[in-house]
C-alpha atoms as a PDB file:
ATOM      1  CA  UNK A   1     -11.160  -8.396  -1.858  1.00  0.00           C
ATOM      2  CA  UNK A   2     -11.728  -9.845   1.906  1.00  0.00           C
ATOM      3  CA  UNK A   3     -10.474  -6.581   3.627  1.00  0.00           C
ATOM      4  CA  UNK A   4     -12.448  -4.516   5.268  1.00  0.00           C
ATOM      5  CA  UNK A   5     -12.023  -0.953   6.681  1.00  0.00           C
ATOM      6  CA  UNK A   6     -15.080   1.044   7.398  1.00  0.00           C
ATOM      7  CA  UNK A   7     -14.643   4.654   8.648  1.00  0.00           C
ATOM      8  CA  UNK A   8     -17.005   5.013  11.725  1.00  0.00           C
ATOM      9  CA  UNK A   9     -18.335   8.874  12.342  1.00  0.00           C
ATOM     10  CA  UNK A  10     -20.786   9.773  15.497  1.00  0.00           C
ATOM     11  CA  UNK A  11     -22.784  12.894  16.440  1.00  0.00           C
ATOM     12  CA  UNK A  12     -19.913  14.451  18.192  1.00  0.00           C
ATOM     13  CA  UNK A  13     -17.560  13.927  14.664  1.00  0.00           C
ATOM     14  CA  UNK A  14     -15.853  11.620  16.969  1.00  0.00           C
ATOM     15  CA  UNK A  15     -14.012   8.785  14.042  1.00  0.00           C
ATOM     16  CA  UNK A  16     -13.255   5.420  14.358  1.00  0.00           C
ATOM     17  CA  UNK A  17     -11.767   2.688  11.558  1.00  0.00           C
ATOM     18  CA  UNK A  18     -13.239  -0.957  11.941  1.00  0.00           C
ATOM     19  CA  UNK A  19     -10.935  -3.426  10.136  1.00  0.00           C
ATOM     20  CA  UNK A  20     -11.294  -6.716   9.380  1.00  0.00           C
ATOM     21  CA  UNK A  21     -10.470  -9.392   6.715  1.00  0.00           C
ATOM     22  CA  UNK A  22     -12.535 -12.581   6.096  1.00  0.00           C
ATOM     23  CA  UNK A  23     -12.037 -16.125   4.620  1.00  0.00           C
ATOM     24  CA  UNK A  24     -11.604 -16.620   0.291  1.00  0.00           C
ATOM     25  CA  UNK A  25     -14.610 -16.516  -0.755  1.00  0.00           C
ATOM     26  CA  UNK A  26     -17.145 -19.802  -0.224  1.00  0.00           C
ATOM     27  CA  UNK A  27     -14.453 -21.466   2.938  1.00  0.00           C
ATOM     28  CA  UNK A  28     -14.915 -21.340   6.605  1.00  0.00           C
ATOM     29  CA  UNK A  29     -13.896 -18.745   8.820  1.00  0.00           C
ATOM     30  CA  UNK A  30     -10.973 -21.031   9.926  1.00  0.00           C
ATOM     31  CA  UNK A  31      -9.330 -19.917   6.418  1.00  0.00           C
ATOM     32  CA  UNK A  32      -9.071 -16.575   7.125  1.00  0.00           C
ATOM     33  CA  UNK A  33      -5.223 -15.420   7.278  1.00  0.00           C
ATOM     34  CA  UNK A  34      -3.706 -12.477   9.095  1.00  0.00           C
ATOM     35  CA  UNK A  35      -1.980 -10.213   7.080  1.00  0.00           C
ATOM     36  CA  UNK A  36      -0.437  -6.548   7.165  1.00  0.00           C
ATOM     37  CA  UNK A  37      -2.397  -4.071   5.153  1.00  0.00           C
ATOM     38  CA  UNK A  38      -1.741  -0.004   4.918  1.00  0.00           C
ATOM     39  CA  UNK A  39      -4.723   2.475   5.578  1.00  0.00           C
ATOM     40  CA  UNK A  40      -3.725   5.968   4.813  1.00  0.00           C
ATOM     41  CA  UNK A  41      -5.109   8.408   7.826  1.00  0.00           C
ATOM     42  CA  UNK A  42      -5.129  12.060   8.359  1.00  0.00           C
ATOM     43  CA  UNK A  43      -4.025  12.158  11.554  1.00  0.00           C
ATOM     44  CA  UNK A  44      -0.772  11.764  14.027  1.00  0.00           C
ATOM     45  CA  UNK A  45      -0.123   8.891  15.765  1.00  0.00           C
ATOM     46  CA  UNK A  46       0.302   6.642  17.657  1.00  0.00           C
ATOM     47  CA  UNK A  47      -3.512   5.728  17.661  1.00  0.00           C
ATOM     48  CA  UNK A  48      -5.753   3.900  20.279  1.00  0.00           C
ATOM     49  CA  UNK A  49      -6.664   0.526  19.503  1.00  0.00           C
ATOM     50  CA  UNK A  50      -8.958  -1.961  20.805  1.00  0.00           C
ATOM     51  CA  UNK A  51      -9.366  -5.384  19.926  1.00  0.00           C
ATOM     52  CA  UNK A  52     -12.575  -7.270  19.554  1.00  0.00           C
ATOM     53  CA  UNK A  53     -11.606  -8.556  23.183  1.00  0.00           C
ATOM     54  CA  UNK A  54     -11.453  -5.145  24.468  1.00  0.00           C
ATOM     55  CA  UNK A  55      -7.312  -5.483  24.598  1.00  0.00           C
ATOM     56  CA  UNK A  56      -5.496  -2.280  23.899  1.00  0.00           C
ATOM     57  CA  UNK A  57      -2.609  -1.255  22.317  1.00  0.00           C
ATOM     58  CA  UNK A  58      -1.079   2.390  20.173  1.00  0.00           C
ATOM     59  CA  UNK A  59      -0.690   2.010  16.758  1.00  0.00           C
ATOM     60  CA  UNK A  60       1.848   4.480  15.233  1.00  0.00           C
ATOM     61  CA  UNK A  61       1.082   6.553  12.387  1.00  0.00           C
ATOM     62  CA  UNK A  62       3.973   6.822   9.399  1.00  0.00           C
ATOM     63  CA  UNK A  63       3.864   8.794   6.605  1.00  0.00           C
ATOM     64  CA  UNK A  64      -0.008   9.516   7.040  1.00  0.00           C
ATOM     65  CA  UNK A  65      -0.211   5.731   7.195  1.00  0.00           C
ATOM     66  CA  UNK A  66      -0.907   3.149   9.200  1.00  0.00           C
ATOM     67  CA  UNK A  67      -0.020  -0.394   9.688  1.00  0.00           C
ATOM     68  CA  UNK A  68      -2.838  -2.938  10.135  1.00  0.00           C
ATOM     69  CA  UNK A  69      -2.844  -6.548  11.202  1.00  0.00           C
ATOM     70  CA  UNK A  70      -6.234  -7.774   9.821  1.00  0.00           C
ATOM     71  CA  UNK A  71      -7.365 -10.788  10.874  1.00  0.00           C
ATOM     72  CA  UNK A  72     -10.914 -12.468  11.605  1.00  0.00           C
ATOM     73  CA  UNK A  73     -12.060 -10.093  14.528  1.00  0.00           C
ATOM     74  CA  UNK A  74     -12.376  -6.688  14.449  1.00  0.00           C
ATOM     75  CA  UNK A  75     -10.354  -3.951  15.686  1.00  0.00           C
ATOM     76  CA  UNK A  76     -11.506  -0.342  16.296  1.00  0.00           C
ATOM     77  CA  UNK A  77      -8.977   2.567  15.812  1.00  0.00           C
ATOM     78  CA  UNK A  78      -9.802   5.512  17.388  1.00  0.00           C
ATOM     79  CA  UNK A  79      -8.776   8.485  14.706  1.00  0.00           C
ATOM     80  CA  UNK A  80     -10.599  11.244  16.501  1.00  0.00           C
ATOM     81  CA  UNK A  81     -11.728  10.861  19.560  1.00  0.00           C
ATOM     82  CA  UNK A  82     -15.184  12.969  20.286  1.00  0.00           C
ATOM     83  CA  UNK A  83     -15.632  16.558  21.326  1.00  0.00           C
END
């Protein structure tokens, strides 16, 4: 019930995921634990990434699924990059 994934679309149909998890409810933001989660996804893979700190990384797509390590900060997934 703490994950979030919200599908992101702009003017150009351009999609990105932002994914997230937070604390149980009512505890501090210091309780929040990392944890793997599956999104399904219509594309192919691997997919940009980009951290909350603006690191990068490729995260590969399986199945029409991908892999998520949620945590505290958001990521951003790009899914389809604008036109």
């Amino acid at each position: 019930p703490q994950d979030y994934v919200l599908r992101l679309i702009n003017a150009a149909g351009g999609v990105k995921l932002a994914a997230w998890t937070s604390p149980p409810s009512g505890q501090s933001p210091d309780k929040t634990v990392e944890h793997d989660v599956v999104v399904p996804v219509a594309a192919a893979g691997p997919l940009a990434a980009c951290d909350l700190y603006g690191h990068e990384s490729r995260i590969p797509v399986t199945n029409g699924s991908l892999t998520l390590r949620l945590g505290g900060a958001t990521q951003y997934i790009t899914v389809n990059p604008s036109r």
